[in-house]
C-alpha atoms as a PDB file:
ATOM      1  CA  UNK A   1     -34.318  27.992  26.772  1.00  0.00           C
ATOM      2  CA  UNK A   2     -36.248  30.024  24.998  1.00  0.00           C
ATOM      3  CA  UNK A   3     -39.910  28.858  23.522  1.00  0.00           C
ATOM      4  CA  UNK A   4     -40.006  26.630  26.132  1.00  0.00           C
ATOM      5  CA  UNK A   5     -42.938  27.334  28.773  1.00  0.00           C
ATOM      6  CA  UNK A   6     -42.075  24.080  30.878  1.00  0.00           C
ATOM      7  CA  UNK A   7     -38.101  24.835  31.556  1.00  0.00           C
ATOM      8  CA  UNK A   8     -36.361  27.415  33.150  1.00  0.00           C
ATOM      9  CA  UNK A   9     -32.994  28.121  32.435  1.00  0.00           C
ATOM     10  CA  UNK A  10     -30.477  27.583  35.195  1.00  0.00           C
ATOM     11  CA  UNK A  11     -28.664  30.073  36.528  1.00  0.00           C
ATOM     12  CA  UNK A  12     -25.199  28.090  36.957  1.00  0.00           C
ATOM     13  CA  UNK A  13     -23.992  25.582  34.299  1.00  0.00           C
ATOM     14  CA  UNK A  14     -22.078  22.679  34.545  1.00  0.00           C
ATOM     15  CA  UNK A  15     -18.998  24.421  33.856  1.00  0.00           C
ATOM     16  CA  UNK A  16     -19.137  26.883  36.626  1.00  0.00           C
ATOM     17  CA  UNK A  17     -20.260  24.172  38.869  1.00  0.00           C
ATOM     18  CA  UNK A  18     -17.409  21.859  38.365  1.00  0.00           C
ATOM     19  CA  UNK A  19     -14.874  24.814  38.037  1.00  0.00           C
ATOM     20  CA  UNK A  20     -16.257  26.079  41.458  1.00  0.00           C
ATOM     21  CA  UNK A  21     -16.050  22.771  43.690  1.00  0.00           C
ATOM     22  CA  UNK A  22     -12.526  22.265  41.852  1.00  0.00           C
ATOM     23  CA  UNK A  23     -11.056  25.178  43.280  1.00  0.00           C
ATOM     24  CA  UNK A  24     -12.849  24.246  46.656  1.00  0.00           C
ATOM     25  CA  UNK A  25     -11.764  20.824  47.087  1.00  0.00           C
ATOM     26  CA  UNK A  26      -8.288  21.741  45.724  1.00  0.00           C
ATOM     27  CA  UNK A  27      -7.887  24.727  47.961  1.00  0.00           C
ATOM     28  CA  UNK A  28      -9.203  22.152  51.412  1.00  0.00           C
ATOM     29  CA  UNK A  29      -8.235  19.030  50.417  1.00  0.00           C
ATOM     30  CA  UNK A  30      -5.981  18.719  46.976  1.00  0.00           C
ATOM     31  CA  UNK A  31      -6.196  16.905  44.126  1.00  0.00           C
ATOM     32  CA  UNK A  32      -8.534  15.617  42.077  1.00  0.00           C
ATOM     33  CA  UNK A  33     -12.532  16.278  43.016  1.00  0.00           C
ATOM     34  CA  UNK A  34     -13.957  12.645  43.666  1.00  0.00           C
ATOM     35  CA  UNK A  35     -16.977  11.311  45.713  1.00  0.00           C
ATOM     36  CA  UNK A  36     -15.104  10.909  48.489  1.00  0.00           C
ATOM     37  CA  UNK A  37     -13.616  14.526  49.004  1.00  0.00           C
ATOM     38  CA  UNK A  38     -17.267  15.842  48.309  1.00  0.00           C
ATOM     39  CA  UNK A  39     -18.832  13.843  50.971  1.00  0.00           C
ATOM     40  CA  UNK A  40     -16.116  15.116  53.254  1.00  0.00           C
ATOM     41  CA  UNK A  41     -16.578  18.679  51.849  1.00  0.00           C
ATOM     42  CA  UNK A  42     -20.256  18.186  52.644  1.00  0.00           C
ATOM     43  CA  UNK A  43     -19.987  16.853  56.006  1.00  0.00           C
ATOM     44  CA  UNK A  44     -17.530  19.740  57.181  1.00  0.00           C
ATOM     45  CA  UNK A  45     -18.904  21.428  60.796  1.00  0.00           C
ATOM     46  CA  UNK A  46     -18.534  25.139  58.949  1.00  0.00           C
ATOM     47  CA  UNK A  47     -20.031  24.490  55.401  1.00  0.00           C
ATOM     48  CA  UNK A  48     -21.516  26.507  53.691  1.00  0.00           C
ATOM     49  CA  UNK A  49     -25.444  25.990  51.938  1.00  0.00           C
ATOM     50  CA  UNK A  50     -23.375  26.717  48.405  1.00  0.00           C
ATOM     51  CA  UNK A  51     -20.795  24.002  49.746  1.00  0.00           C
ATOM     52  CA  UNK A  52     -23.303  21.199  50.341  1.00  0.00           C
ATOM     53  CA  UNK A  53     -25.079  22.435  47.016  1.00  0.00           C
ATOM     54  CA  UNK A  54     -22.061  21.928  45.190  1.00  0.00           C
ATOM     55  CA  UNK A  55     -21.007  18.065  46.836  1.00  0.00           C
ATOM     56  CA  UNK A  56     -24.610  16.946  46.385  1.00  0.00           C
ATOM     57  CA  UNK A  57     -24.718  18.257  42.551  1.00  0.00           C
ATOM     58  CA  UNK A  58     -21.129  15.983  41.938  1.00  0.00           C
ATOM     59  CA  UNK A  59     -22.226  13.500  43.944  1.00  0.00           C
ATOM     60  CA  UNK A  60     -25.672  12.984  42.310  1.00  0.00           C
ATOM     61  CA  UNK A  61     -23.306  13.494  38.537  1.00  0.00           C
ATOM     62  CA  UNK A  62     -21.127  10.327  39.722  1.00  0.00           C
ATOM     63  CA  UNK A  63     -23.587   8.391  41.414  1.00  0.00           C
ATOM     64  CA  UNK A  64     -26.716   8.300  39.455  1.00  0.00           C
ATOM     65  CA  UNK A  65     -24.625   7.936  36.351  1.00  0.00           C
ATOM     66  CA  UNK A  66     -25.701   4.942  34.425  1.00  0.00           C
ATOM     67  CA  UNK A  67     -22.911   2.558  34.224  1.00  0.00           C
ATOM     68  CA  UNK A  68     -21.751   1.726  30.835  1.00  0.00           C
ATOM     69  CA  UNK A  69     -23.011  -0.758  28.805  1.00  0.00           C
ATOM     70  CA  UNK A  70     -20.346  -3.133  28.485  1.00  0.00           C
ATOM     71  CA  UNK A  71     -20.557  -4.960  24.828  1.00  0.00           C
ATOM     72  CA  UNK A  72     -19.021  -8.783  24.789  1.00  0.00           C
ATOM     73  CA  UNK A  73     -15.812  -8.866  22.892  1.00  0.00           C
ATOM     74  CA  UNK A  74     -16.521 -10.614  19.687  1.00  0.00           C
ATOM     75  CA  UNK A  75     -15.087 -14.636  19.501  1.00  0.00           C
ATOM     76  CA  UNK A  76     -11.330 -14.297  17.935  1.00  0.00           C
ATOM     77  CA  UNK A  77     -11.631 -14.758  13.949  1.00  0.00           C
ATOM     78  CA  UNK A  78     -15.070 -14.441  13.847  1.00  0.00           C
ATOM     79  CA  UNK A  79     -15.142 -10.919  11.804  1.00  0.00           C
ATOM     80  CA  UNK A  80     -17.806  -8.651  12.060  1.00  0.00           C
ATOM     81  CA  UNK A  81     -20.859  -9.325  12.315  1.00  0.00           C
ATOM     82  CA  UNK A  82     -23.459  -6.784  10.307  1.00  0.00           C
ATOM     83  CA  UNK A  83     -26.582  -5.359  12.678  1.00  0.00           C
ATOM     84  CA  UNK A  84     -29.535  -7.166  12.410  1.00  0.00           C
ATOM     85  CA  UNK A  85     -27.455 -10.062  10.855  1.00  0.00           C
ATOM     86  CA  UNK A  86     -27.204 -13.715  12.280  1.00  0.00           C
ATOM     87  CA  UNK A  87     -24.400 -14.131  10.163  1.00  0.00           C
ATOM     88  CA  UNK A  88     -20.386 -12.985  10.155  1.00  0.00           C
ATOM     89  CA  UNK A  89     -19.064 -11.674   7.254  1.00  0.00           C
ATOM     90  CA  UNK A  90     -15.865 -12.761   5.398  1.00  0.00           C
ATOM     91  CA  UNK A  91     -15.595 -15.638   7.692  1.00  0.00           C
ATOM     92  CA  UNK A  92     -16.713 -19.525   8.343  1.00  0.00           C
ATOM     93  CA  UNK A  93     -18.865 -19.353  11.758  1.00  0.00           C
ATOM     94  CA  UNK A  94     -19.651 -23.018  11.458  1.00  0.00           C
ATOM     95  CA  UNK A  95     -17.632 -24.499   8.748  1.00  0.00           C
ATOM     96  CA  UNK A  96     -19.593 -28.268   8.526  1.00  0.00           C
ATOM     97  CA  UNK A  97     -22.556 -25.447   6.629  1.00  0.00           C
ATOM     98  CA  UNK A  98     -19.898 -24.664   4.153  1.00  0.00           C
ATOM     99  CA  UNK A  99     -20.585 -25.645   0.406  1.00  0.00           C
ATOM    100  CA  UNK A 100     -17.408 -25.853  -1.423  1.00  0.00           C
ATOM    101  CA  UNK A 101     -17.319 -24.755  -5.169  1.00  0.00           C
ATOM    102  CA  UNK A 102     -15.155 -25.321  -7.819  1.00  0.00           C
ATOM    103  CA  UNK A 103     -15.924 -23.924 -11.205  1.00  0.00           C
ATOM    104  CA  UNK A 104     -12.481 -24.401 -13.093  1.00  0.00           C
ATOM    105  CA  UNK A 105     -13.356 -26.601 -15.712  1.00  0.00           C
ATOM    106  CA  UNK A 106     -17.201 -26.923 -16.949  1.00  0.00           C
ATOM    107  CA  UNK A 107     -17.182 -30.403 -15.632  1.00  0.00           C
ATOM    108  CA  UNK A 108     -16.350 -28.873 -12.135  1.00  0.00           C
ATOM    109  CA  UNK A 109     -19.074 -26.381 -12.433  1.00  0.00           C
ATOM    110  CA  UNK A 110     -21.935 -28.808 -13.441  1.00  0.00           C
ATOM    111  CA  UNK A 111     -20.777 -30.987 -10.268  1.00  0.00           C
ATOM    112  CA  UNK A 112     -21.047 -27.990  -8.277  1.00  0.00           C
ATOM    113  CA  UNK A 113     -24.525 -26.679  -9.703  1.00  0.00           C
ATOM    114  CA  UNK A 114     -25.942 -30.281  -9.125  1.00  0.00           C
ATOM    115  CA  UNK A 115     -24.597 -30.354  -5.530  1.00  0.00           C
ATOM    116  CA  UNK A 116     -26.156 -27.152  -4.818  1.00  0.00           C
ATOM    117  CA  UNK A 117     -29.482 -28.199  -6.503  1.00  0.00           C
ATOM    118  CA  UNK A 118     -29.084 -31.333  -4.000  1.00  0.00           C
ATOM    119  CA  UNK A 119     -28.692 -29.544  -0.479  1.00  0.00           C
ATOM    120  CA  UNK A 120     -30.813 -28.908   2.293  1.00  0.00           C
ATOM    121  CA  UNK A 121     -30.533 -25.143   2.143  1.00  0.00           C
ATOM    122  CA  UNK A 122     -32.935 -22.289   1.937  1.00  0.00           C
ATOM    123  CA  UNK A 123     -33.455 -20.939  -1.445  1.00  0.00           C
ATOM    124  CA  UNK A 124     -31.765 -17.348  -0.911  1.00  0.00           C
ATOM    125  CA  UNK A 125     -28.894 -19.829   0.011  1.00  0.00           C
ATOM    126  CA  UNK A 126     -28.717 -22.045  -3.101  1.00  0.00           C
ATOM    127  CA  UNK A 127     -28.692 -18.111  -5.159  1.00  0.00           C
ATOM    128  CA  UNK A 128     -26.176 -16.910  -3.380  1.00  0.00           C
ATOM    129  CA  UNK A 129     -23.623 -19.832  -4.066  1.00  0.00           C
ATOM    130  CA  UNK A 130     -24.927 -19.752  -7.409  1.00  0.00           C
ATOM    131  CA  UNK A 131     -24.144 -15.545  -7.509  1.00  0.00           C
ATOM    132  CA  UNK A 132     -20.977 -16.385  -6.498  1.00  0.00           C
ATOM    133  CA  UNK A 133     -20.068 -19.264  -9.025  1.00  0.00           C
ATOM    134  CA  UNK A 134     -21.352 -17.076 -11.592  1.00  0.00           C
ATOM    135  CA  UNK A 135     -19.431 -13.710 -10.549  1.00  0.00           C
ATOM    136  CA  UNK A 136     -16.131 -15.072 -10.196  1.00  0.00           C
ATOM    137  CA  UNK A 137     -16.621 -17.537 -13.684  1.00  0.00           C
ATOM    138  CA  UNK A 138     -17.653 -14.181 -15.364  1.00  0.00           C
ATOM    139  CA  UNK A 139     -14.594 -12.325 -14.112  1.00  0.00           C
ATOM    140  CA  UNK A 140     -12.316 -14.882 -13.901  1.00  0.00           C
ATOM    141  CA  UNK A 141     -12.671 -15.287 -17.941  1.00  0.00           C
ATOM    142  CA  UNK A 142     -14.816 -18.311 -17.849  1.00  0.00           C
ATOM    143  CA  UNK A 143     -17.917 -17.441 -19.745  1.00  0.00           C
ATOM    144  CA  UNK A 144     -19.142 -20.919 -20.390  1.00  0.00           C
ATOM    145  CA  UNK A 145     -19.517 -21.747 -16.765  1.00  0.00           C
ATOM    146  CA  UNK A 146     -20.993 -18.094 -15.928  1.00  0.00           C
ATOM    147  CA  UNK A 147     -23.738 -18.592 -17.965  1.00  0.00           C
ATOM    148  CA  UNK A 148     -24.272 -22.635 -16.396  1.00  0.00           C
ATOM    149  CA  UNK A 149     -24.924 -20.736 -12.940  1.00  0.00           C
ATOM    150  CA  UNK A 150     -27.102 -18.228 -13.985  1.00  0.00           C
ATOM    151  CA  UNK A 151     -29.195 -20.866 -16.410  1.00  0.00           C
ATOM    152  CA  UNK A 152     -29.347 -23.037 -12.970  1.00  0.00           C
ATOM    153  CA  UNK A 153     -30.200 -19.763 -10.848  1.00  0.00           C
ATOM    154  CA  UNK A 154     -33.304 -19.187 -13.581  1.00  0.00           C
ATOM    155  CA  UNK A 155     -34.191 -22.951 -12.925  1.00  0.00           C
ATOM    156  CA  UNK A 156     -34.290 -22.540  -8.993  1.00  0.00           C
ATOM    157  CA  UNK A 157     -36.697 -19.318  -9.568  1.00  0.00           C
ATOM    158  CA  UNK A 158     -38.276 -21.141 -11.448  1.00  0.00           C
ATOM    159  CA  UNK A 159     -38.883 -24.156  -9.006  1.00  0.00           C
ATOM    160  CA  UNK A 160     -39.956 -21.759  -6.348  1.00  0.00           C
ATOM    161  CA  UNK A 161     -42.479 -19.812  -8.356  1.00  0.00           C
ATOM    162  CA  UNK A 162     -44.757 -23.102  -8.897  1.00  0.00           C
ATOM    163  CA  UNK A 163     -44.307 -24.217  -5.235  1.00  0.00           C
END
C-alpha cells in the first residue's frame, strides 16, 4: 500500500496462494484442499520450504478463523423485532398488556378514551392508543370520534406537564 510507512505490501496474494496449494494438493492427493490434506502436505519427508509455507498459510486461514456468530432463531409468530427495540412489531408478544379499542360509535370511543385514561401504562403508551383511535376514526370517516382522541391526547399532555 502506498502512503503507508508501517505496511509492506506482500509479494503473493491470497489468490495465488490458494491457486498454488490447489494445484499441489490436487496434483498429490486430489480433491478438495482441506486441513487435513495440508497437514499431510506439510508433514511429507521431501517438502519443500514453499510447501510447508503454503499448508501453514491455509491452515492458519481455517483455523484461526473466528467461528460464526450464530444468531437465535426468532420465537414462531413473533415478527420482527426493530434494533434497539424491546418490542415486536405487528404482533401481540404478551397479549394480557393488550388494550382493546373500539371506536365505532361515539359511545364506544368515550368507553375506550376513559379506559385508557384508567390504566396502569406509561404515558407514551396511553398516546399511542390514543394515535391510533384517532388515525383510524379520521380515516375510517368518523370525524366526531377523531377529534374525542385527540381532545383526550391534549388532556394527557396536559396532565403530565403539571406533574
Amino acid at each position: 500500500m502506498k502512503g503507508f510507512s508501517g505496511f509492506k505490501e506482500s509479494p503473493i496474494k491470497s489468490k495465488e496462494y490458494r491457486g498454488v496449494l490447489k494445484a499441489r494438493v490436487s496434483k498429490i492427493y486430489g480433491g478438495e484442499v482441506t486441513v487435513d490434506k495440508a497437514r499431510k502436505l506439510k508433514a511429507r519427508k521431501n517438502a519443500t520450504p514453499r510447501d510447508k509455507q503454503l499448508a501453514n498459510w491455509f491452515i492458519n486461514m481455517q483455523t484461526n478463523r473466528p467461528s460464526p456468530v450464530k444468531r437465535k432463531d426468532p420465537i414462531v409468530g413473533t415478527g420482527k423485532k426493530p434494533k434497539g427495540s424491546s418490542r415486536r412489531l405487528y404482533t401481540d408478544e404478551n397479549p394480557k398488556d393488550t388494550v382493546s379499542i373500539k371506536y365505532a360509535t361515539v359511545e364506544d370511543a368515550k368507553k375506550t378514551i376513559a379506559k385508557v385514561k384508567r390504566i396502569n401504562k406509561p404515558y407514551a403508551r396511553k398516546i399511542q392508543i390514543l394515535t391510533v383511535v384517532e388515525q383510524r376514526s379520521r380515516f375510517g370517516g368518523k370525524p366526531q370520534q377523531a377529534a374525542m382522541a385527540r381532545a383526550a391526547k391534549k388532556e394527557l399532555k396536559k396532565q403530565k406537564g403539571s406533574d
